[in-house]
N, C-alpha and C. Protein backbone atom coordinates (compact mmCIF):
# COMPACT_ATOMS: atom_id res chain seq x y z
N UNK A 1 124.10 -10.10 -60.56
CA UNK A 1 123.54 -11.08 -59.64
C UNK A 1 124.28 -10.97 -58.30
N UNK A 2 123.51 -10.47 -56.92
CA UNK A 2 124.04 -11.01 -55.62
C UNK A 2 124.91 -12.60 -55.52
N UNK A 3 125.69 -12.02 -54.50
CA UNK A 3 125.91 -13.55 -54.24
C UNK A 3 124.73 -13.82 -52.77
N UNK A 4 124.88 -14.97 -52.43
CA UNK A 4 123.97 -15.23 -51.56
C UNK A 4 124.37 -15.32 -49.72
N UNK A 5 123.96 -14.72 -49.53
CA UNK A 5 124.63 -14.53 -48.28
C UNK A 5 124.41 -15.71 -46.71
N UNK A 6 125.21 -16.16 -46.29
CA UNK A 6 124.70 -17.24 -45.41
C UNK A 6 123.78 -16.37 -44.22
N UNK A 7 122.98 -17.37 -44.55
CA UNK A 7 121.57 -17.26 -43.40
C UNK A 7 121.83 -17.21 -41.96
N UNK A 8 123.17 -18.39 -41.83
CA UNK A 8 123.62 -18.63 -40.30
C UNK A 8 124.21 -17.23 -39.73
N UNK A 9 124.92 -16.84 -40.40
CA UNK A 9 125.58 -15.40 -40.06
C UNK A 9 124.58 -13.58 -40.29
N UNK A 10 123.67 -14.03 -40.85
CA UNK A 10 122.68 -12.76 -41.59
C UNK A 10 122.00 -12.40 -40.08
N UNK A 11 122.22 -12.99 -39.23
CA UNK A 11 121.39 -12.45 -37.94
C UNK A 11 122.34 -12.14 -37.24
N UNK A 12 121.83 -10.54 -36.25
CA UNK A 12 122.74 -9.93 -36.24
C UNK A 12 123.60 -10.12 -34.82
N UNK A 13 123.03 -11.12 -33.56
CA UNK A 13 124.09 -11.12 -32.86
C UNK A 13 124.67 -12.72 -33.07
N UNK A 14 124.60 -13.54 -34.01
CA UNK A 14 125.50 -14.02 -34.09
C UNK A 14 126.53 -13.52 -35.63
N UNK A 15 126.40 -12.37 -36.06
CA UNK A 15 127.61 -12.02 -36.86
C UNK A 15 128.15 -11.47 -35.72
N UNK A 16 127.66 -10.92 -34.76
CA UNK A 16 128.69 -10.41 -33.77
C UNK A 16 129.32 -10.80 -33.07
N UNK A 17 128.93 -11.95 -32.66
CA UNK A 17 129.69 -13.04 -31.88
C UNK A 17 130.92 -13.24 -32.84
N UNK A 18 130.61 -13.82 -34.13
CA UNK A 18 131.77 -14.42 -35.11
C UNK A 18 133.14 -13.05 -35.31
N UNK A 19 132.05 -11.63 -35.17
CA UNK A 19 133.36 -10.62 -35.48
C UNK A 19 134.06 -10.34 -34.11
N UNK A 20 133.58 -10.49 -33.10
CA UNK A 20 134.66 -10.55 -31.89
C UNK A 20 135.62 -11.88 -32.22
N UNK A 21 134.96 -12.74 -32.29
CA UNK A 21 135.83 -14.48 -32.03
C UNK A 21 137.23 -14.21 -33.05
N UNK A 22 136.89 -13.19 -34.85
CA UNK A 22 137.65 -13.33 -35.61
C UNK A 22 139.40 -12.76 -35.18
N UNK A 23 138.78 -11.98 -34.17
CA UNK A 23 139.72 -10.68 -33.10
C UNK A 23 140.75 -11.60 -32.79
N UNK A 24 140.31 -12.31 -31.96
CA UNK A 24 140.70 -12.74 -30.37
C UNK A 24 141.12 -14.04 -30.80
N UNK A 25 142.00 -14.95 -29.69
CA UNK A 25 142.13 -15.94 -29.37
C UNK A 25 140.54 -17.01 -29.77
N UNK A 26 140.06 -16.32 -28.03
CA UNK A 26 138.95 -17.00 -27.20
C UNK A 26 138.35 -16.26 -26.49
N UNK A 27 137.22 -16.53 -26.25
CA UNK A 27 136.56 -14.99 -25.27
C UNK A 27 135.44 -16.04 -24.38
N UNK A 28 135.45 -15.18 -23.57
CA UNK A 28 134.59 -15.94 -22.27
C UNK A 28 133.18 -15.68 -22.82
N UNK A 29 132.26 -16.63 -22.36
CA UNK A 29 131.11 -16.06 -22.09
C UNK A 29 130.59 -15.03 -21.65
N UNK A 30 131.18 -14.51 -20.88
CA UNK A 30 130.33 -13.51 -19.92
C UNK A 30 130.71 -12.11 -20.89
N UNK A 31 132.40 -12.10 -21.66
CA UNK A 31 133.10 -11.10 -22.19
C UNK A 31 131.83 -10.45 -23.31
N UNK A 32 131.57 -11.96 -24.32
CA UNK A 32 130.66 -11.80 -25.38
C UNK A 32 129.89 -11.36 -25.19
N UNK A 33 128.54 -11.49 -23.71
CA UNK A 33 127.77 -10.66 -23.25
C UNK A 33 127.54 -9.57 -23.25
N UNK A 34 129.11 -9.22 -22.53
CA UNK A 34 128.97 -7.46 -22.78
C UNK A 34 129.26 -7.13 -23.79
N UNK A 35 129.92 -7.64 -24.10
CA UNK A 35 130.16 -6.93 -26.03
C UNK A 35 129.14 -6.72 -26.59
N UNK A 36 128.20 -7.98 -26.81
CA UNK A 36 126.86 -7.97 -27.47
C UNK A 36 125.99 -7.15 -26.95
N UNK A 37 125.71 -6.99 -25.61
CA UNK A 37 124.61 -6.41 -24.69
C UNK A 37 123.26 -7.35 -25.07
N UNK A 38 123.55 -8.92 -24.91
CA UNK A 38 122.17 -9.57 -25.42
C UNK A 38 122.38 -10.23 -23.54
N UNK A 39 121.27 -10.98 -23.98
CA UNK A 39 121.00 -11.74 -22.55
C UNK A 39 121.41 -12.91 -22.60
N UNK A 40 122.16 -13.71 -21.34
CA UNK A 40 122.29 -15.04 -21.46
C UNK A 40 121.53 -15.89 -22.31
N UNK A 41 120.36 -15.73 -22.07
CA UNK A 41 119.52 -16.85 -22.85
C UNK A 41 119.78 -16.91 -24.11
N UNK A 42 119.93 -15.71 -24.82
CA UNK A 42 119.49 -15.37 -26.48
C UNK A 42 121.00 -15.78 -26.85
N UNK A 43 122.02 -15.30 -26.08
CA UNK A 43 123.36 -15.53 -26.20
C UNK A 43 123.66 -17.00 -26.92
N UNK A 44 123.42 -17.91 -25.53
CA UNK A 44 123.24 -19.13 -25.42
C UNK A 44 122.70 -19.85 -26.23
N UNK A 45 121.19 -19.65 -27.09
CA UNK A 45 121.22 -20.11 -28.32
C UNK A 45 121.83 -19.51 -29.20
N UNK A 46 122.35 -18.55 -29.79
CA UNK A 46 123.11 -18.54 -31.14
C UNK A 46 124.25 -19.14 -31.10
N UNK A 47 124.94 -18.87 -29.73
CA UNK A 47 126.01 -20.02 -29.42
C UNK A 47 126.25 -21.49 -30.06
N UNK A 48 125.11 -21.81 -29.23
CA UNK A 48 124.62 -23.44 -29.90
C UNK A 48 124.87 -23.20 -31.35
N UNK A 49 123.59 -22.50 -31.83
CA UNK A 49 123.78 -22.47 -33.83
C UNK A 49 124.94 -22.86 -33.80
N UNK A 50 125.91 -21.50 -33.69
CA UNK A 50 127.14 -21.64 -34.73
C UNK A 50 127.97 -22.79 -34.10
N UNK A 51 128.11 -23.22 -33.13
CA UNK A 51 128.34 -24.32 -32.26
C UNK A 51 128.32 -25.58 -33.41
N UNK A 52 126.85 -25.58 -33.35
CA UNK A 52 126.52 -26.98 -34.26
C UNK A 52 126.83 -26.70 -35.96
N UNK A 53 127.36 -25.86 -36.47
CA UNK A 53 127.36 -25.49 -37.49
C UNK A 53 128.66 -25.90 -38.27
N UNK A 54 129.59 -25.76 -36.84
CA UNK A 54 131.15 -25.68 -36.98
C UNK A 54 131.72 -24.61 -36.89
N UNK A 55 131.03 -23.73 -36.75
CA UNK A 55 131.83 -22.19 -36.81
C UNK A 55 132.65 -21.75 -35.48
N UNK A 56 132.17 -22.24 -34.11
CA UNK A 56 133.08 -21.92 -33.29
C UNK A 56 133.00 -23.38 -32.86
N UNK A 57 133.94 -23.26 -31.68
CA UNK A 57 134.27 -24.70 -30.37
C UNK A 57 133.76 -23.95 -29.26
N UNK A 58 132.62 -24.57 -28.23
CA UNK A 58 132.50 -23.67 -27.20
C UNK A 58 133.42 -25.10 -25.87
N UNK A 59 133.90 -24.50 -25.25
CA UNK A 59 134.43 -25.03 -24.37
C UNK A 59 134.05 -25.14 -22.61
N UNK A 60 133.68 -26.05 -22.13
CA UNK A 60 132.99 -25.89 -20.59
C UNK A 60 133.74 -26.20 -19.31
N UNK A 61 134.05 -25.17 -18.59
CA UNK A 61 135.00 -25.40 -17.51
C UNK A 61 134.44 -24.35 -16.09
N UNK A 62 135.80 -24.69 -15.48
CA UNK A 62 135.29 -23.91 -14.08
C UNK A 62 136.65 -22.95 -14.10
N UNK A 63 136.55 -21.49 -13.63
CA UNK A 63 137.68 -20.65 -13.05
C UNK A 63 137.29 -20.68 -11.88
N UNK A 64 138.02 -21.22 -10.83
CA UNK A 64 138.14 -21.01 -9.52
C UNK A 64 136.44 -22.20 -9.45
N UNK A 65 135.96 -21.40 -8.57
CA UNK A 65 134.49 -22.65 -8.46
C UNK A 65 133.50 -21.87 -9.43
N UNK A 66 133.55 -21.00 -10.29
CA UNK A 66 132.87 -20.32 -11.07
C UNK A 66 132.71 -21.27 -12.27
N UNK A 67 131.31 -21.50 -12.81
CA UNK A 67 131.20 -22.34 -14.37
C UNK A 67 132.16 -20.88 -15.43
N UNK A 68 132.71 -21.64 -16.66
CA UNK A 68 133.01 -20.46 -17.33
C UNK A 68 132.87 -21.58 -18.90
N UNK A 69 132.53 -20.75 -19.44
CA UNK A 69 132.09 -21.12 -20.75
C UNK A 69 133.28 -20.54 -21.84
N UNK A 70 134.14 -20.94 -22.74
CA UNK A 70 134.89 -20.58 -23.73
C UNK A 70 134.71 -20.53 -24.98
N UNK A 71 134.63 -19.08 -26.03
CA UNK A 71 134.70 -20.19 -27.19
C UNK A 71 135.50 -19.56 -28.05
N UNK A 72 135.80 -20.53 -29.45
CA UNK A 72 136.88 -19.76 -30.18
C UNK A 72 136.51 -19.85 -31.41
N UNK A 73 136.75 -19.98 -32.59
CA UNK A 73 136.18 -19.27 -34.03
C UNK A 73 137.16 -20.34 -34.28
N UNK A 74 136.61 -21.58 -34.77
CA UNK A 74 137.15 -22.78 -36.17
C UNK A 74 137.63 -22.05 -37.38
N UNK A 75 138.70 -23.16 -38.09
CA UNK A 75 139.00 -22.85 -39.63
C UNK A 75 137.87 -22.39 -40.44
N UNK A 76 136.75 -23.59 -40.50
CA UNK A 76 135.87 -23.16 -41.23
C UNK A 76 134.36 -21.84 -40.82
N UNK A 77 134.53 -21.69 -39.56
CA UNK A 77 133.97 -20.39 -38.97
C UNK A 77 135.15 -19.30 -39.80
N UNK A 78 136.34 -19.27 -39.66
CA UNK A 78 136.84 -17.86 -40.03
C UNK A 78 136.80 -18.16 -41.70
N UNK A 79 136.20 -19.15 -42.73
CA UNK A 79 135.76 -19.21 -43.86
C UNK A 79 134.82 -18.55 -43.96
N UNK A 80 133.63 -18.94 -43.38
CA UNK A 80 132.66 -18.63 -43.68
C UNK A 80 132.39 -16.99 -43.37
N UNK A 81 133.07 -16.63 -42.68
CA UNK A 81 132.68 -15.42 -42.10
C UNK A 81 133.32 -14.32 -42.93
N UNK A 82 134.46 -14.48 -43.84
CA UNK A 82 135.23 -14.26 -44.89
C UNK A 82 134.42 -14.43 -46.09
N UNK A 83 134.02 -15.41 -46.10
CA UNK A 83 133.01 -15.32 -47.94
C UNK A 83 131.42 -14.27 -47.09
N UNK A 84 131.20 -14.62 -45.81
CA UNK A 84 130.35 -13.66 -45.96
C UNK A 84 130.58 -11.99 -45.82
N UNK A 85 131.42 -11.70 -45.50
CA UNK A 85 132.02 -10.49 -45.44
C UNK A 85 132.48 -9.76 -46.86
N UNK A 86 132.89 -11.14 -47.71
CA UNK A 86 133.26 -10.17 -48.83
C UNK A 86 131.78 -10.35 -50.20
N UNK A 87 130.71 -10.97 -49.94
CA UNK A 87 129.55 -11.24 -50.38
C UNK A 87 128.91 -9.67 -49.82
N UNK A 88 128.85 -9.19 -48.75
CA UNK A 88 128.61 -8.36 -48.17
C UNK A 88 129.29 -6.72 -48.94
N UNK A 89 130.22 -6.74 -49.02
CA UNK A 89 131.10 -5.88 -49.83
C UNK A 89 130.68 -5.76 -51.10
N UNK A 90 130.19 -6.90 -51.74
CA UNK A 90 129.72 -7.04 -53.21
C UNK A 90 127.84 -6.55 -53.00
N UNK A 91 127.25 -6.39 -52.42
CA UNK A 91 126.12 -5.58 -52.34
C UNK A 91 126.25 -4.42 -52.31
N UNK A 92 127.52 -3.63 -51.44
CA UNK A 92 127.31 -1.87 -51.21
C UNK A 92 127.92 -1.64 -52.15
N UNK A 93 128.71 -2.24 -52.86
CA UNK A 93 129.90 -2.01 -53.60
C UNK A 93 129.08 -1.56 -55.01
C-alpha cells in the first residue's frame, strides 16, 4: 500500500518553493521567482496556499522604498515536507 501523498505539496511549483525555503533561512520574493522561473501571479498564489496552510510565514516590508515580500518555511512546513519526501521515496523505492 502507498502512503498518501499531500495534495498541498504534489504540485509542482509549490514543492519548489518548500525545497528552496527547506535550504535557506528566508528568501525574497523576487529570489523564488527566479529559482522557479514562474510568474508573479502564479507565484503569488501558491504562496498564499502554503501561507494559509501553515507551511511558510510570508512577511511584508519595504528595502529602501522597494515593496519586498519574505518568506520562510514553519516547523510544521519543514514536517510536512519531510513525511512528503520520504512518502515519495516509498513509491520509487
Amino acid at each position: 500500500m502507498f502512503p498518501k501523498l499531500d495534495p498541498l505539496l504534489h504540485s509542482e511549483l509549490r514543492l519548489a518553493v518548500m525545497s528552496i525555503l527547506a535550504e535557506v533561512e528566508s528568501a525574497e520574493f523576487s529570489y523564488l521567482k527566479k529559482q522557479t522561473d514562474s510568474t508573479a501571479g502564479n507565484l503569488s498564489v501558491q504562496i498564499d496556499k502554503l501561507s494559509a496552510a501553515g507551511y511558510i510565514t510570508v512577511e511584508k516590508g519595504f528595502k529602501g522604498k522597494m515593496p519586498c515580500t519574505t518568506c520562510k518555511i514553519t516547523p510544521e512546513g519543514i514536517e510536512a515536507f519531510k513525511n512528503y519526501v520520504t512518502a515519495l521515496k516509498e513509491y520509487i523505492s
